[in-house]
Protein backbone atom coordinates (compact mmCIF):
# COMPACT_ATOMS: atom_id res chain seq x y z
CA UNK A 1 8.39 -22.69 30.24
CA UNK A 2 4.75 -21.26 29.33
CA UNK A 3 3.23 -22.65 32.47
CA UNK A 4 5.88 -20.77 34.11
CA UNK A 5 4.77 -17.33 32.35
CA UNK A 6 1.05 -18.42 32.97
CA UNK A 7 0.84 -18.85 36.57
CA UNK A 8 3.33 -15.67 36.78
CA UNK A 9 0.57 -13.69 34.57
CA UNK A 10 -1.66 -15.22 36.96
CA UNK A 11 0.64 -14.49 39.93
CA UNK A 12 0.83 -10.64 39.08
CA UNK A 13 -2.73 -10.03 38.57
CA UNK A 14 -3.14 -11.36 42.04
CA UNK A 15 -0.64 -9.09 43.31
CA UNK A 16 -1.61 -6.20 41.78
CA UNK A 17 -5.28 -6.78 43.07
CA UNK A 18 -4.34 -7.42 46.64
CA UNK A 19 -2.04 -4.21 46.50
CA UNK A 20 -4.87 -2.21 45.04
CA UNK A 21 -7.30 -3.43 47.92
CA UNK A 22 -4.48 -2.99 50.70
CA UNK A 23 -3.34 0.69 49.74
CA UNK A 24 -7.06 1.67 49.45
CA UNK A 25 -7.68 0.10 52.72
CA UNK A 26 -4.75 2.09 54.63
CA UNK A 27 -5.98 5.06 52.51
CA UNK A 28 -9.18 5.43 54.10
CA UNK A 29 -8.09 4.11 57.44
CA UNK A 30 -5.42 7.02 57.23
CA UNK A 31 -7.99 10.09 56.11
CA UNK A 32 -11.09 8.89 57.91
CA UNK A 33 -9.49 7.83 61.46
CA UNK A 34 -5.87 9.79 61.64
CA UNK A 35 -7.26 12.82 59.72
CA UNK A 36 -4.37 12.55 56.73
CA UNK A 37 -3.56 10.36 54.22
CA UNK A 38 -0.99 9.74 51.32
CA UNK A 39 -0.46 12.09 48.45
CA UNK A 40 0.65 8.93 45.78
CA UNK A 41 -2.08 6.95 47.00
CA UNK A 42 -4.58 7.30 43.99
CA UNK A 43 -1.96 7.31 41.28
CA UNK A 44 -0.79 4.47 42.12
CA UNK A 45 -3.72 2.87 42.71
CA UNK A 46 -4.73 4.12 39.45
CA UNK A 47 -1.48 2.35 37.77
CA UNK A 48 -1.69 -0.54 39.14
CA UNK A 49 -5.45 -1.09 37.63
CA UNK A 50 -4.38 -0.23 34.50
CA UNK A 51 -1.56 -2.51 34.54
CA UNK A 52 -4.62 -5.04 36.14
CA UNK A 53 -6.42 -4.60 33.14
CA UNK A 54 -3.55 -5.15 30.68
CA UNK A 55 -2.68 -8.38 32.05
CA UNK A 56 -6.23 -9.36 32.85
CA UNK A 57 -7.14 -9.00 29.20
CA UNK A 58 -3.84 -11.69 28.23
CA UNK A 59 -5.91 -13.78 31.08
CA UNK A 60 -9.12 -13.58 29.57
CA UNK A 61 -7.90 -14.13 25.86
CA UNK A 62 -6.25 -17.38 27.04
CA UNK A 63 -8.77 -18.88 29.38
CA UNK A 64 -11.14 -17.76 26.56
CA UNK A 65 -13.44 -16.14 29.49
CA UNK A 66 -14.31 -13.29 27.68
CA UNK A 67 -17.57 -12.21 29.22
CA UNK A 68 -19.02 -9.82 26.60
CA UNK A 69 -18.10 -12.35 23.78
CA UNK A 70 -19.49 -15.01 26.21
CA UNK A 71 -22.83 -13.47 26.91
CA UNK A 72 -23.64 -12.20 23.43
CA UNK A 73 -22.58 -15.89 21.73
CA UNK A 74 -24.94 -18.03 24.23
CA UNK A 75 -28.26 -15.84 22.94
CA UNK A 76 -27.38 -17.16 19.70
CA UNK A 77 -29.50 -20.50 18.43
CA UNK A 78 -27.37 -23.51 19.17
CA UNK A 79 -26.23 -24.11 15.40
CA UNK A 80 -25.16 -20.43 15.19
CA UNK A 81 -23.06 -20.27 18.00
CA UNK A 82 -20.18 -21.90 16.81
C-alpha cells in the first residue's frame, strides 16, 4: 500500500508540472498570437506550484534529496559529515 501512495505522490507532481507547462504554453500562444488570453490562467498556475511544492517537499524528505542539506553536508570533512 505505500508504494501505491509513493508513485501516486510521484504521479501528481508529474501532473501538476506538465499542467503548469501546458497552461503557460496555451497562455502565451493565446496573448502573443490571438491577441487574448485567459483570465484564471495565472492563479491557477500559481496553485498548482504551490501544491508542486507541497508535495515536492514529501518527495524530497523521502528520497532524502534535499539539495540545500545536500550541498552544505558534502563541504564538511569526511568524519563530520555523518
Amino acid at each position: 500500500m505505500l508504494r501505491f501512495y509513493n508513485r501516486l505522490e510521484e504521479l501528481l507532481i508529474a501532473a501538476l508540472f506538465a499542467g503548469m507547462t501546458l497552461l503557460t504554453f496555451i497562455q502565451v500562444v493565446l496573448r502573443y498570437v490571438f491577441g487574448t488570453g485567459l483570465l484564471w490562467a495565472l492563479e491557477a498556475t500559481i496553485y498548482m506550484f504551490a501544491w508542486m511544492v507541497l508535495l515536492g517537499i514529501s518527495y524530497g524528505v523521502r528520497e532524502r534529496a534535499h539539495i540545500g542539506v545536500d550541498a552544505a553536508v558534502r563541504l564538511l570533512p569526511m568524519r563530520w559529515q555523518r
